[in-house]
PDB file of N, CA and C in Angstrom:
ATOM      1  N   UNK A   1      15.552 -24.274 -14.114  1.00  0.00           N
ATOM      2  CA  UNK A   1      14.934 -23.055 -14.622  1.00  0.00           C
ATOM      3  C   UNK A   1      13.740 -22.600 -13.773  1.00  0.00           C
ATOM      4  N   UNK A   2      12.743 -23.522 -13.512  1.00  0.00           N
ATOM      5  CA  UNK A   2      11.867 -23.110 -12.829  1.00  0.00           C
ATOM      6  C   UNK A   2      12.139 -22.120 -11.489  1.00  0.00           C
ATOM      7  N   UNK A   3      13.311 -22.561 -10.805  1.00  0.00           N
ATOM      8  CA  UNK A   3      13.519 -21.992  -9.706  1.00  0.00           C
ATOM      9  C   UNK A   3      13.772 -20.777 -10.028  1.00  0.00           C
ATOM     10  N   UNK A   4      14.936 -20.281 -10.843  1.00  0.00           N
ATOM     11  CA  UNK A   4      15.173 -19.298 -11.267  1.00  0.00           C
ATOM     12  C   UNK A   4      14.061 -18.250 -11.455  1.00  0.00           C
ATOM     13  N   UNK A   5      12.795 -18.883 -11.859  1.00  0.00           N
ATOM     14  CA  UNK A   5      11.916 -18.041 -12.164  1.00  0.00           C
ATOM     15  C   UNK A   5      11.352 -17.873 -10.727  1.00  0.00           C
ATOM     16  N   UNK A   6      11.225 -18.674 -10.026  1.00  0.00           N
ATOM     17  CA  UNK A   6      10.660 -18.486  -8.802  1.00  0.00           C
ATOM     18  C   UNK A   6      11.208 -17.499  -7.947  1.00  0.00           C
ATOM     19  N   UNK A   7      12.539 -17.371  -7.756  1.00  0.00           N
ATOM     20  CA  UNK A   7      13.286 -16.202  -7.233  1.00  0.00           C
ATOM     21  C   UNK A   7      13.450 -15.135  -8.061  1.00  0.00           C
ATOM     22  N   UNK A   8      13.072 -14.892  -9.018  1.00  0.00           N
ATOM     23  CA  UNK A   8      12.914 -13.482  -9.724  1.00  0.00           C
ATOM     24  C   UNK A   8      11.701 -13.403  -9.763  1.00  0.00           C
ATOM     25  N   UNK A   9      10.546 -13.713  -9.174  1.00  0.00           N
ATOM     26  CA  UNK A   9       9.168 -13.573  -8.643  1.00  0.00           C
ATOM     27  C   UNK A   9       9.836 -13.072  -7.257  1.00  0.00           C
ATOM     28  N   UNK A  10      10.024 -13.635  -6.336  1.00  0.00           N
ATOM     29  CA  UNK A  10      10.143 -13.364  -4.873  1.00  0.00           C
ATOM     30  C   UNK A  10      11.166 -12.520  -4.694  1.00  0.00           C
ATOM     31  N   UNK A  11      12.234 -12.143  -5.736  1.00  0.00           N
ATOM     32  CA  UNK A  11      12.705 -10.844  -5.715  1.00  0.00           C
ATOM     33  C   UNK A  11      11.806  -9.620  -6.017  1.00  0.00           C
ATOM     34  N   UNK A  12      10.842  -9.351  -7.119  1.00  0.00           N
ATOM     35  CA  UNK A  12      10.203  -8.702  -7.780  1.00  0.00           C
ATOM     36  C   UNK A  12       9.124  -8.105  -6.790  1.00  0.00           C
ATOM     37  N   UNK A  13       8.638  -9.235  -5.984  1.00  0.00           N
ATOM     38  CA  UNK A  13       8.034  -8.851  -4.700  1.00  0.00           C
ATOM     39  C   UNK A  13       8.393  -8.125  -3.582  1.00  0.00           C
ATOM     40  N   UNK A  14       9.744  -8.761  -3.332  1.00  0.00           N
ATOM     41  CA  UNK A  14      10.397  -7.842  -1.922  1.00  0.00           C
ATOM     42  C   UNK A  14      10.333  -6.471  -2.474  1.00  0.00           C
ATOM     43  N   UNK A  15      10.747  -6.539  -3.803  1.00  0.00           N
ATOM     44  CA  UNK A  15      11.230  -5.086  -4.327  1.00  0.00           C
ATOM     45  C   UNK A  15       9.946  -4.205  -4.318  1.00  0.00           C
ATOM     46  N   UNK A  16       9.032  -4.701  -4.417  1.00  0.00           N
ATOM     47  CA  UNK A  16       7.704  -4.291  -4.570  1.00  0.00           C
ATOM     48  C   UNK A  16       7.182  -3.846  -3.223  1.00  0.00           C
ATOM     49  N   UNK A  17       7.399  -4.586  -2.301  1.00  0.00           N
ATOM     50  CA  UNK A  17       6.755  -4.404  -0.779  1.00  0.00           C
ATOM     51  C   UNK A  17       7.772  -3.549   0.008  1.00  0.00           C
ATOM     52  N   UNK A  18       9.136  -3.116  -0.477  1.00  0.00           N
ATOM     53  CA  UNK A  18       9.735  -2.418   0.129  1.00  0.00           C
ATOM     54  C   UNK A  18       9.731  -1.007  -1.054  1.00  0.00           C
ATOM     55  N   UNK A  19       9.452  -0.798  -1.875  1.00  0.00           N
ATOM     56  CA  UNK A  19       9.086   0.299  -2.551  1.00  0.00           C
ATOM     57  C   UNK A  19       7.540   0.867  -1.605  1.00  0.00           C
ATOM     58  N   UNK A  20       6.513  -0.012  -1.228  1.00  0.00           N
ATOM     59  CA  UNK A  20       5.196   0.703  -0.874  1.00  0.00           C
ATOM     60  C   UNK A  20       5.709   1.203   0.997  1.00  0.00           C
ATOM     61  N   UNK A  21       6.551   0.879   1.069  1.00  0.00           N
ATOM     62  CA  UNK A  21       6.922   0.694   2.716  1.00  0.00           C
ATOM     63  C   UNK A  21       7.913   2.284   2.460  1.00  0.00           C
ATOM     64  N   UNK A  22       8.215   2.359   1.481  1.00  0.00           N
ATOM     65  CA  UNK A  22       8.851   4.202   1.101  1.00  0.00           C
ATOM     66  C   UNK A  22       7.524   4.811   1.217  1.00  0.00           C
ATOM     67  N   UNK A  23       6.675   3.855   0.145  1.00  0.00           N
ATOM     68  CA  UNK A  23       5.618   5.230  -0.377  1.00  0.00           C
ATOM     69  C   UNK A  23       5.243   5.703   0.757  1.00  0.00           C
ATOM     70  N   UNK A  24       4.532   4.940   1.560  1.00  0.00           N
ATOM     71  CA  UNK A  24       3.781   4.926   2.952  1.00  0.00           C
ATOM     72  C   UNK A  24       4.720   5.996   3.716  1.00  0.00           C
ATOM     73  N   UNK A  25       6.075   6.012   4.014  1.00  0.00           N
ATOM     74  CA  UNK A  25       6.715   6.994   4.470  1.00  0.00           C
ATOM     75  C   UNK A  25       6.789   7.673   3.790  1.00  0.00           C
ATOM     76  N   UNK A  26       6.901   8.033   2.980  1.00  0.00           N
ATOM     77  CA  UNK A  26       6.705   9.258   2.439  1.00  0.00           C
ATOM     78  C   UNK A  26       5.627  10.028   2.260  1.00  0.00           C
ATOM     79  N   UNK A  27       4.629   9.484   1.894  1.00  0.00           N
ATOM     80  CA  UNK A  27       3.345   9.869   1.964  1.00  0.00           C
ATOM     81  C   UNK A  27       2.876  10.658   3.487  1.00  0.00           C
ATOM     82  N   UNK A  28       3.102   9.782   4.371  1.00  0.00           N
ATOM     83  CA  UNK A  28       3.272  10.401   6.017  1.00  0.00           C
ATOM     84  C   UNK A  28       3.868  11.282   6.347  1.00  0.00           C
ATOM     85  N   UNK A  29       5.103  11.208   5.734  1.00  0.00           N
ATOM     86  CA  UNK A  29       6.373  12.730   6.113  1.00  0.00           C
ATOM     87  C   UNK A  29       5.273  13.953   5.235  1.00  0.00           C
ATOM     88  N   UNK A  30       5.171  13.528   4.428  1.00  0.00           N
ATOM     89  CA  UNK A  30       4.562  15.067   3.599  1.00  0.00           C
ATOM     90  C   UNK A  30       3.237  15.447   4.461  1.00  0.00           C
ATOM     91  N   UNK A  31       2.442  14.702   4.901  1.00  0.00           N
ATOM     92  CA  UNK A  31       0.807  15.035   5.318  1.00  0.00           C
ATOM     93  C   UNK A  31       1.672  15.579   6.834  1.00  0.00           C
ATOM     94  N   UNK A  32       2.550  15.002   7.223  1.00  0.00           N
ATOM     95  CA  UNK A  32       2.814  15.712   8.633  1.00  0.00           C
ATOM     96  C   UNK A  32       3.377  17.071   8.747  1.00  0.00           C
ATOM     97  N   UNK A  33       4.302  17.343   7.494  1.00  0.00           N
ATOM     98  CA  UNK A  33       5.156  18.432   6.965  1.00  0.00           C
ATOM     99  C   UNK A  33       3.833  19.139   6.813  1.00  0.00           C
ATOM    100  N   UNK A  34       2.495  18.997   6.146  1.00  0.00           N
ATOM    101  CA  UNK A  34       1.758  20.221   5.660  1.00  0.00           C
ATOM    102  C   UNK A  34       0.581  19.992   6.692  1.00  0.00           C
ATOM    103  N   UNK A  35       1.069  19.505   8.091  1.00  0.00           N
ATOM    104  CA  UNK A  35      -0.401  20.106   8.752  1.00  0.00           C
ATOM    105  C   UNK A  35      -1.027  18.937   9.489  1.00  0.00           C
ATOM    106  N   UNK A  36      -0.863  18.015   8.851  1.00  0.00           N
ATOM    107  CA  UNK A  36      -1.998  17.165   8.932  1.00  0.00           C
ATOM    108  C   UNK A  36      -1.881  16.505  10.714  1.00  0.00           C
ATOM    109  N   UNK A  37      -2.918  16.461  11.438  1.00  0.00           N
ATOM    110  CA  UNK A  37      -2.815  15.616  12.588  1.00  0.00           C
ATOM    111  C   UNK A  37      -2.641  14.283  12.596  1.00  0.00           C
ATOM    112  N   UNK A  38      -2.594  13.496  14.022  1.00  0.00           N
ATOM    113  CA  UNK A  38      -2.286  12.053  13.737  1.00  0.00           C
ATOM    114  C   UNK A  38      -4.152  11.734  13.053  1.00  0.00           C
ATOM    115  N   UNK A  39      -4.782  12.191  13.485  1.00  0.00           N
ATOM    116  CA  UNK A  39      -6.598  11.541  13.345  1.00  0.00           C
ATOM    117  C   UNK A  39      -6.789  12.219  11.886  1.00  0.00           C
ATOM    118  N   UNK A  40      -6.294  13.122  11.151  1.00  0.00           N
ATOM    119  CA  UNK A  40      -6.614  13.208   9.716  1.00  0.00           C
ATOM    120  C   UNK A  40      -5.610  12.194   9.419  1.00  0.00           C
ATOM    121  N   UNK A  41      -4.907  11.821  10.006  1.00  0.00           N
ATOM    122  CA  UNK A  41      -3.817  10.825   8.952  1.00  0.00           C
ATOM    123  C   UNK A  41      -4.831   9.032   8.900  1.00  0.00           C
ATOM    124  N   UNK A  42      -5.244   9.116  10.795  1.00  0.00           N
ATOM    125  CA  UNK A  42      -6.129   8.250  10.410  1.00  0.00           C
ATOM    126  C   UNK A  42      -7.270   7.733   9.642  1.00  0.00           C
ATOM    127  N   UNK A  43      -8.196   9.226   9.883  1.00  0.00           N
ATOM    128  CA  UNK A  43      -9.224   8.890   8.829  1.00  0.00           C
ATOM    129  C   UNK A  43      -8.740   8.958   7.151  1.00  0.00           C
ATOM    130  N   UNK A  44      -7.994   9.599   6.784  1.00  0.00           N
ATOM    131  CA  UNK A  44      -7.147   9.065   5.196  1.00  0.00           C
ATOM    132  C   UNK A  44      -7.318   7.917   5.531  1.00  0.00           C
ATOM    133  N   UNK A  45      -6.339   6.899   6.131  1.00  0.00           N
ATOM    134  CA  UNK A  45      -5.770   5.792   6.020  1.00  0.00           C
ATOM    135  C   UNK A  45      -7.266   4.808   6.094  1.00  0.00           C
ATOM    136  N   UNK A  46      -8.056   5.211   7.312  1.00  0.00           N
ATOM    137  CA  UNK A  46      -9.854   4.587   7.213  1.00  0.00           C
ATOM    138  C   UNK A  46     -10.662   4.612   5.542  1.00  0.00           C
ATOM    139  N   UNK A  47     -10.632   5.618   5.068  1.00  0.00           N
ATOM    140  CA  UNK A  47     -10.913   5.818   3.930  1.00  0.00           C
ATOM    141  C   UNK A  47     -10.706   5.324   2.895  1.00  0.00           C
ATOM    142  N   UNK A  48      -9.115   5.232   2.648  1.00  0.00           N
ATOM    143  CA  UNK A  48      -8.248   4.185   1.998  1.00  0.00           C
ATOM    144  C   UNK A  48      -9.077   2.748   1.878  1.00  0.00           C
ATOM    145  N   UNK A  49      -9.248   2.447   3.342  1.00  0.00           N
ATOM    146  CA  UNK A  49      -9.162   0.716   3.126  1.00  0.00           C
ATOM    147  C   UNK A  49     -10.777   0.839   2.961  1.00  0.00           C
ATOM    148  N   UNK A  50     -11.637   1.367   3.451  1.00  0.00           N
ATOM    149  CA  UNK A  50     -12.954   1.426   2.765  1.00  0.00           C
ATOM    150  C   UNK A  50     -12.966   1.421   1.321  1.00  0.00           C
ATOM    151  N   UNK A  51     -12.348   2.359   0.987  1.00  0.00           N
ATOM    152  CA  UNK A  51     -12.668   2.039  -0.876  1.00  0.00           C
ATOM    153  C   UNK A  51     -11.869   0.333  -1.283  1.00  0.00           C
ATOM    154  N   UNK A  52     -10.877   0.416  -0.787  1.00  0.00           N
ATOM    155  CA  UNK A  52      -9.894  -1.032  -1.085  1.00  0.00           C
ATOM    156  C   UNK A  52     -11.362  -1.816  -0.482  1.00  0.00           C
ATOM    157  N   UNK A  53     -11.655  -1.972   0.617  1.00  0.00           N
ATOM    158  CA  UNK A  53     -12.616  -3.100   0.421  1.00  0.00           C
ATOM    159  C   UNK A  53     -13.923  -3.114  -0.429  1.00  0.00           C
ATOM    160  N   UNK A  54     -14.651  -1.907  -0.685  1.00  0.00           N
ATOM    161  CA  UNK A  54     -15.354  -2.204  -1.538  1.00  0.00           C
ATOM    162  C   UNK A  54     -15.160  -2.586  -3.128  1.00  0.00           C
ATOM    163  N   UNK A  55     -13.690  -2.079  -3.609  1.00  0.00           N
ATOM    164  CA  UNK A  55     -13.445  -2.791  -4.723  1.00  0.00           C
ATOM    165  C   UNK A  55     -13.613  -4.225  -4.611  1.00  0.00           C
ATOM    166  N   UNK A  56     -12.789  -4.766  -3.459  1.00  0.00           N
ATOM    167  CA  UNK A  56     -12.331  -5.928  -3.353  1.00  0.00           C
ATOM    168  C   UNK A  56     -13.468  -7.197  -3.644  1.00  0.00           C
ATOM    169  N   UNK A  57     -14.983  -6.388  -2.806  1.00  0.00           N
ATOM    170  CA  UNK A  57     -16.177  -6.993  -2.815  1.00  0.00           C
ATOM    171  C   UNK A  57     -17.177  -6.784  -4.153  1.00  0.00           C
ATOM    172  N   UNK A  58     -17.002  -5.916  -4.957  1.00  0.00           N
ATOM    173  CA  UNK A  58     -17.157  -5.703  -6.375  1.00  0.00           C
ATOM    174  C   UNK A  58     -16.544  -7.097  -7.331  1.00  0.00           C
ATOM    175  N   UNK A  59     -15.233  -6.600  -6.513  1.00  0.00           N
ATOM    176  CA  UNK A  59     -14.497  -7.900  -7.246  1.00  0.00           C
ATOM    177  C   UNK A  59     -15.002  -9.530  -7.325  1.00  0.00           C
ATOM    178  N   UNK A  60     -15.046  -9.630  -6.376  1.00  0.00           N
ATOM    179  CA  UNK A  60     -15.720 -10.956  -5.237  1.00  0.00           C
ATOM    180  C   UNK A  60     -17.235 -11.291  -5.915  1.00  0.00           C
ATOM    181  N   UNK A  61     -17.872 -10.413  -6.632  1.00  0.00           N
ATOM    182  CA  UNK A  61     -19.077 -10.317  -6.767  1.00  0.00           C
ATOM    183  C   UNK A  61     -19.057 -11.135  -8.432  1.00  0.00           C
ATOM    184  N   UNK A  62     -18.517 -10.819  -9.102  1.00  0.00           N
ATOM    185  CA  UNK A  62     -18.438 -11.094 -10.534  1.00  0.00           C
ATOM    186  C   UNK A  62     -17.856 -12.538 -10.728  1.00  0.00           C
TER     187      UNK A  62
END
């Protein structure tokens, strides 16, 4: 049983990391479709992980 559970974890995941690997394309096709350059796509994506790390260190903090 245990295993069982272990591979419907590590399924649940792939499924998970290949759903954000759409979002991410998709998200890109649309900002390119309405305009956006490669350096606004970068600074989004800079921005992004700035807030992700300061949660992360919020987090870290408690």
């Amino acid at each position: 049983m245990p295993q069982l559970i272990e591979r419907e974890g590590t399924t649940a995941r792939a499924e998970r990391e290949r759903a954000l690997k759409i979002l991410a394309k998709s998200i890109f096709r649309e900002l390119k479709t309405n305009g956006y350059e490669a350096r606004e796509i970068v600074a989004l994506s800079t921005e992004l992980l700035n807030l992700l790390s300061i949660e992360m260190k919020s987090d870290s903090a408690k």
